[in-house]
PDB file of N, CA and C in Angstrom:
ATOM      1  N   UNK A   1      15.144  -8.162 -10.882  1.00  0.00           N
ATOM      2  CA  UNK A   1      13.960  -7.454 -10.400  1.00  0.00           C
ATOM      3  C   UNK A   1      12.673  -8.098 -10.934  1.00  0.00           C
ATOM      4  N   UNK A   2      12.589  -8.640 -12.110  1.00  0.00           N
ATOM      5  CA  UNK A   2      11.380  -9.033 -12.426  1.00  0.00           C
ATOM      6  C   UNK A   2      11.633 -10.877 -11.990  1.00  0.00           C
ATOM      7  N   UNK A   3      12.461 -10.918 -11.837  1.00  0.00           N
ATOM      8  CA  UNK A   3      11.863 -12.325 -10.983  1.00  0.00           C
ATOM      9  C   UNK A   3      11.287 -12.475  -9.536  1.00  0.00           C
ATOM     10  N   UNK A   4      11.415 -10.685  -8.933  1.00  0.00           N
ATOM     11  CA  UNK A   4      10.621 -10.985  -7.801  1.00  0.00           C
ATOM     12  C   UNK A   4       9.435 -10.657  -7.599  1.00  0.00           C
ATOM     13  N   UNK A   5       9.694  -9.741  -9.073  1.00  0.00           N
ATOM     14  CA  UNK A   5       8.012  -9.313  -9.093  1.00  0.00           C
ATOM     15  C   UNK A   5       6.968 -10.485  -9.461  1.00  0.00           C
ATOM     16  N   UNK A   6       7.613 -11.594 -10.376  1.00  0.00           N
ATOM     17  CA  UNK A   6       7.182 -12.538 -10.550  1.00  0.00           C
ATOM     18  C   UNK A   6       6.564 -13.491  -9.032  1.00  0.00           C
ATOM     19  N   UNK A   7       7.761 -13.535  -8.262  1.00  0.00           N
ATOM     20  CA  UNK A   7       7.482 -14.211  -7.148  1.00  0.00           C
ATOM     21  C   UNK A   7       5.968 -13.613  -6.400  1.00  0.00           C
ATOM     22  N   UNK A   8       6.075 -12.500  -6.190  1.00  0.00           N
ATOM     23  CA  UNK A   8       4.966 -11.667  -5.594  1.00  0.00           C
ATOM     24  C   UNK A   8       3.627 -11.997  -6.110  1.00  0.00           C
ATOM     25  N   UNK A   9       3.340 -11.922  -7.536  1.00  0.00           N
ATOM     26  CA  UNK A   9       2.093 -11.717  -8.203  1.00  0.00           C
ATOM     27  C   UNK A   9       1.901 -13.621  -7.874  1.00  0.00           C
ATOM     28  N   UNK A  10       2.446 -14.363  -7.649  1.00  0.00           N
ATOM     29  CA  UNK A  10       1.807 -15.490  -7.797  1.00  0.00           C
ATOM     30  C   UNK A  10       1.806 -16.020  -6.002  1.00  0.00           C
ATOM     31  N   UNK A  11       2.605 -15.334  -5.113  1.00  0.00           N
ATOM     32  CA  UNK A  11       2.277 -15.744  -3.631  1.00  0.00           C
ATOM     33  C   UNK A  11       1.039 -15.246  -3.131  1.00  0.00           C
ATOM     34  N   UNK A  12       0.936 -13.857  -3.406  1.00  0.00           N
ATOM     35  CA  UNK A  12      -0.157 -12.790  -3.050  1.00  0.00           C
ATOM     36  C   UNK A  12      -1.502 -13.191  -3.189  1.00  0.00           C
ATOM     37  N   UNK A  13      -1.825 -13.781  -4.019  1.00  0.00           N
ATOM     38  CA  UNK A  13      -3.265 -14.128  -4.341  1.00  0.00           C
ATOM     39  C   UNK A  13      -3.418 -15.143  -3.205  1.00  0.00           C
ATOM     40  N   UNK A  14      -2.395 -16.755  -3.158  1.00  0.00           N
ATOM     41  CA  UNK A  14      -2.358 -17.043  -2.106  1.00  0.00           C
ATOM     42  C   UNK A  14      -2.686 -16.740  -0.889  1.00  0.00           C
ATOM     43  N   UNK A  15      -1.801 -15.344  -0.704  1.00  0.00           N
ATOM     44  CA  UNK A  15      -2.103 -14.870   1.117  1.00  0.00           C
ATOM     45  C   UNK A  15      -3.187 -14.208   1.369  1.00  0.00           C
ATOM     46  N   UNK A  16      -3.857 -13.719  -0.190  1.00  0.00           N
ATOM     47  CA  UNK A  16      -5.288 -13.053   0.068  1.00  0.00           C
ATOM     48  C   UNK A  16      -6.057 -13.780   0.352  1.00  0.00           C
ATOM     49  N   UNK A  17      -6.389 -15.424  -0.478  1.00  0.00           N
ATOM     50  CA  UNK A  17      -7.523 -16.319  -0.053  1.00  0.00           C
ATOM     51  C   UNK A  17      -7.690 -16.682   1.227  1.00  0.00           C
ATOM     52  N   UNK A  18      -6.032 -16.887   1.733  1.00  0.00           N
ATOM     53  CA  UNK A  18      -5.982 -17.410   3.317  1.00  0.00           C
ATOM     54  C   UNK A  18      -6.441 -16.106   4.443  1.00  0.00           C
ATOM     55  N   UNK A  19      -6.294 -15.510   3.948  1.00  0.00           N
ATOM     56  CA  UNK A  19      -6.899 -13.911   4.813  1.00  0.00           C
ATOM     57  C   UNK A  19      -8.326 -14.277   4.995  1.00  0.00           C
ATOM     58  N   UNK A  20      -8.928 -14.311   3.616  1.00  0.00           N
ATOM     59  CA  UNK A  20     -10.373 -14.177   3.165  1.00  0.00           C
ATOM     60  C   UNK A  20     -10.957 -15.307   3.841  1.00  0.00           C
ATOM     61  N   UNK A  21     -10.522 -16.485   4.304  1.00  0.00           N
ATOM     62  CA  UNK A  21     -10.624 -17.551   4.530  1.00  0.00           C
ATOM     63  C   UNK A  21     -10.885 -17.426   6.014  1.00  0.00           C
ATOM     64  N   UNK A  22     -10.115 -17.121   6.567  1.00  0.00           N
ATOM     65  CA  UNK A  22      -9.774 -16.518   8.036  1.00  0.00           C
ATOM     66  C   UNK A  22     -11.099 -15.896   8.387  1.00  0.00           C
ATOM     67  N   UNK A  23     -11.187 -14.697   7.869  1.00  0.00           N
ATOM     68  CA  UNK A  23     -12.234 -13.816   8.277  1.00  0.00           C
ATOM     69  C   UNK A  23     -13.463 -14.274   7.443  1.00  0.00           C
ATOM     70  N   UNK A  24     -13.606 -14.833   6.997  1.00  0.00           N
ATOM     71  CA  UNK A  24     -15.180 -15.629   6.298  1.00  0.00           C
ATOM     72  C   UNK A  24     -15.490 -16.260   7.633  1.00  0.00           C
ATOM     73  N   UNK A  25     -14.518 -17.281   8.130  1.00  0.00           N
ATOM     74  CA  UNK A  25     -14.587 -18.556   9.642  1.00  0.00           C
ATOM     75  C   UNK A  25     -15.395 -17.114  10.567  1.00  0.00           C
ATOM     76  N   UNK A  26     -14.903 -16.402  11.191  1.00  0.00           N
ATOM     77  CA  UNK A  26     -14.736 -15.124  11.984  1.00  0.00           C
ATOM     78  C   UNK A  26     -16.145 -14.472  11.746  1.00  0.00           C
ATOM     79  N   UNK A  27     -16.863 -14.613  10.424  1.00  0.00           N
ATOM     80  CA  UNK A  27     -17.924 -13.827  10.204  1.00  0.00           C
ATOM     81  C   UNK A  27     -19.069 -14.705  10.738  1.00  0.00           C
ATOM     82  N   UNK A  28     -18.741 -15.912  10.173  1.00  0.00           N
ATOM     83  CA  UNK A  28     -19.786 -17.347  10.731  1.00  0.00           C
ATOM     84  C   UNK A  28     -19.746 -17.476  11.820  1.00  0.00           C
ATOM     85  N   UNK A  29     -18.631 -17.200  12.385  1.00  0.00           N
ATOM     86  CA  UNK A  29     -18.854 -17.995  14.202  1.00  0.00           C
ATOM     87  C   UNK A  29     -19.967 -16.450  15.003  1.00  0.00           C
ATOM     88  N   UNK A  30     -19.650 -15.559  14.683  1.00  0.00           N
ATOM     89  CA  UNK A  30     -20.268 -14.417  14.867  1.00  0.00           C
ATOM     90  C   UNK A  30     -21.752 -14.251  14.453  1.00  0.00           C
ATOM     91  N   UNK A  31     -22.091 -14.755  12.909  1.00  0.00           N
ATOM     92  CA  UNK A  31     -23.724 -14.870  12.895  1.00  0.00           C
ATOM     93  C   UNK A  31     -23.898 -16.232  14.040  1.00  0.00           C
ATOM     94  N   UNK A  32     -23.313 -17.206  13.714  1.00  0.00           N
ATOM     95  CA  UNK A  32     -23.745 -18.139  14.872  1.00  0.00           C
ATOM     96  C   UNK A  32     -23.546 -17.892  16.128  1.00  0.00           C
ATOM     97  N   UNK A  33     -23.131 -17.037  16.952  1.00  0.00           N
ATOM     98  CA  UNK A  33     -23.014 -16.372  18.321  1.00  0.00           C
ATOM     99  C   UNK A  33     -24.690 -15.513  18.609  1.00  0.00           C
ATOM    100  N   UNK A  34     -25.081 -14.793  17.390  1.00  0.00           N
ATOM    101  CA  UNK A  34     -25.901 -13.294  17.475  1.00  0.00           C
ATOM    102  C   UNK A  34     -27.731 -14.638  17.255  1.00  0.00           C
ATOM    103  N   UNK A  35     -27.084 -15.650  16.310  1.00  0.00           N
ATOM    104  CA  UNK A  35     -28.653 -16.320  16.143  1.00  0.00           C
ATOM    105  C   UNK A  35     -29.008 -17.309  17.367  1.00  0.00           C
ATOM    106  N   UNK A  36     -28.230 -16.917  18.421  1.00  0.00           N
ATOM    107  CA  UNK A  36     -28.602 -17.841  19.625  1.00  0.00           C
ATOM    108  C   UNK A  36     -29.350 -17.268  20.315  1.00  0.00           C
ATOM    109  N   UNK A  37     -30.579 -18.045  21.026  1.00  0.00           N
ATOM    110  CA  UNK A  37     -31.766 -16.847  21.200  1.00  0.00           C
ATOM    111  C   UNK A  37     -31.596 -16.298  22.907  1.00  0.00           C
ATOM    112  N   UNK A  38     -30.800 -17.184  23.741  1.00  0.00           N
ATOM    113  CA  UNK A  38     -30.476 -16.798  24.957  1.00  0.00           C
ATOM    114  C   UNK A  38     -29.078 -17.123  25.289  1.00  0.00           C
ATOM    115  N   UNK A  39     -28.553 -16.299  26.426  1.00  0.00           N
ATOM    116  CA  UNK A  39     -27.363 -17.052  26.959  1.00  0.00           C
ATOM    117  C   UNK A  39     -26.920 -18.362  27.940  1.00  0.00           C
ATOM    118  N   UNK A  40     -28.630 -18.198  28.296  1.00  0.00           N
ATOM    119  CA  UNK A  40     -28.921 -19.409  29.316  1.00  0.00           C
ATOM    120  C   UNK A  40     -28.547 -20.996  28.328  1.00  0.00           C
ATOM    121  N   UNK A  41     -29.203 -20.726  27.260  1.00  0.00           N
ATOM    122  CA  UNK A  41     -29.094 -21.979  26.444  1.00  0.00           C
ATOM    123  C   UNK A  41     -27.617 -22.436  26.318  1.00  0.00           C
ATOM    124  N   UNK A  42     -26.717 -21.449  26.391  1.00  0.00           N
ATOM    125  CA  UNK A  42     -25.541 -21.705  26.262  1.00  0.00           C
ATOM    126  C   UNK A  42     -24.922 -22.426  27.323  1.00  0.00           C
ATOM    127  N   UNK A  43     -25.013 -22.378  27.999  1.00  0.00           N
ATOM    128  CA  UNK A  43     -24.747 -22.282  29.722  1.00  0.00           C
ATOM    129  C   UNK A  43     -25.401 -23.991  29.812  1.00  0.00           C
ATOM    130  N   UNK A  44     -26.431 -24.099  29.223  1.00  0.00           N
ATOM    131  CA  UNK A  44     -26.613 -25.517  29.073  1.00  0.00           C
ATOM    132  C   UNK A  44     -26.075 -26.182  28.348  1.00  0.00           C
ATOM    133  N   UNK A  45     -25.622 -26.468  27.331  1.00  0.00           N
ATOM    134  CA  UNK A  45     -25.215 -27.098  26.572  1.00  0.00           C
ATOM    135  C   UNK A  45     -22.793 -27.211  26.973  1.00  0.00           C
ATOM    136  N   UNK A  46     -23.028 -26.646  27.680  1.00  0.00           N
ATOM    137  CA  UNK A  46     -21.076 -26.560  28.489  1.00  0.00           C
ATOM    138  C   UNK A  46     -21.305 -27.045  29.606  1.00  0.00           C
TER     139      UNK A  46
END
């Protein structure tokens, strides 16, 4: 039992950064979506 608790406490932190990581990307693409001043501009640049 305590070797899996072992296993846990040292994967977990792992799967938290990659979470945190994830949704940090997710927060940026989103301020960079909201600081675009039209949609037309978009439409130009595709």
């Amino acid at each position: 039992m305590e070797e899996l608790k072992k296993d846990v406490q040292t994967v977990n932190p792992l799967l938290v950064a990659q979470h945190h990581k994830t949704f940090l990307e997710n927060v940026q693409d989103l301020g960079i979506l909201k600081k675009r001043p039209l949609p037309s501009s978009m439409e130009e640049k595709s």
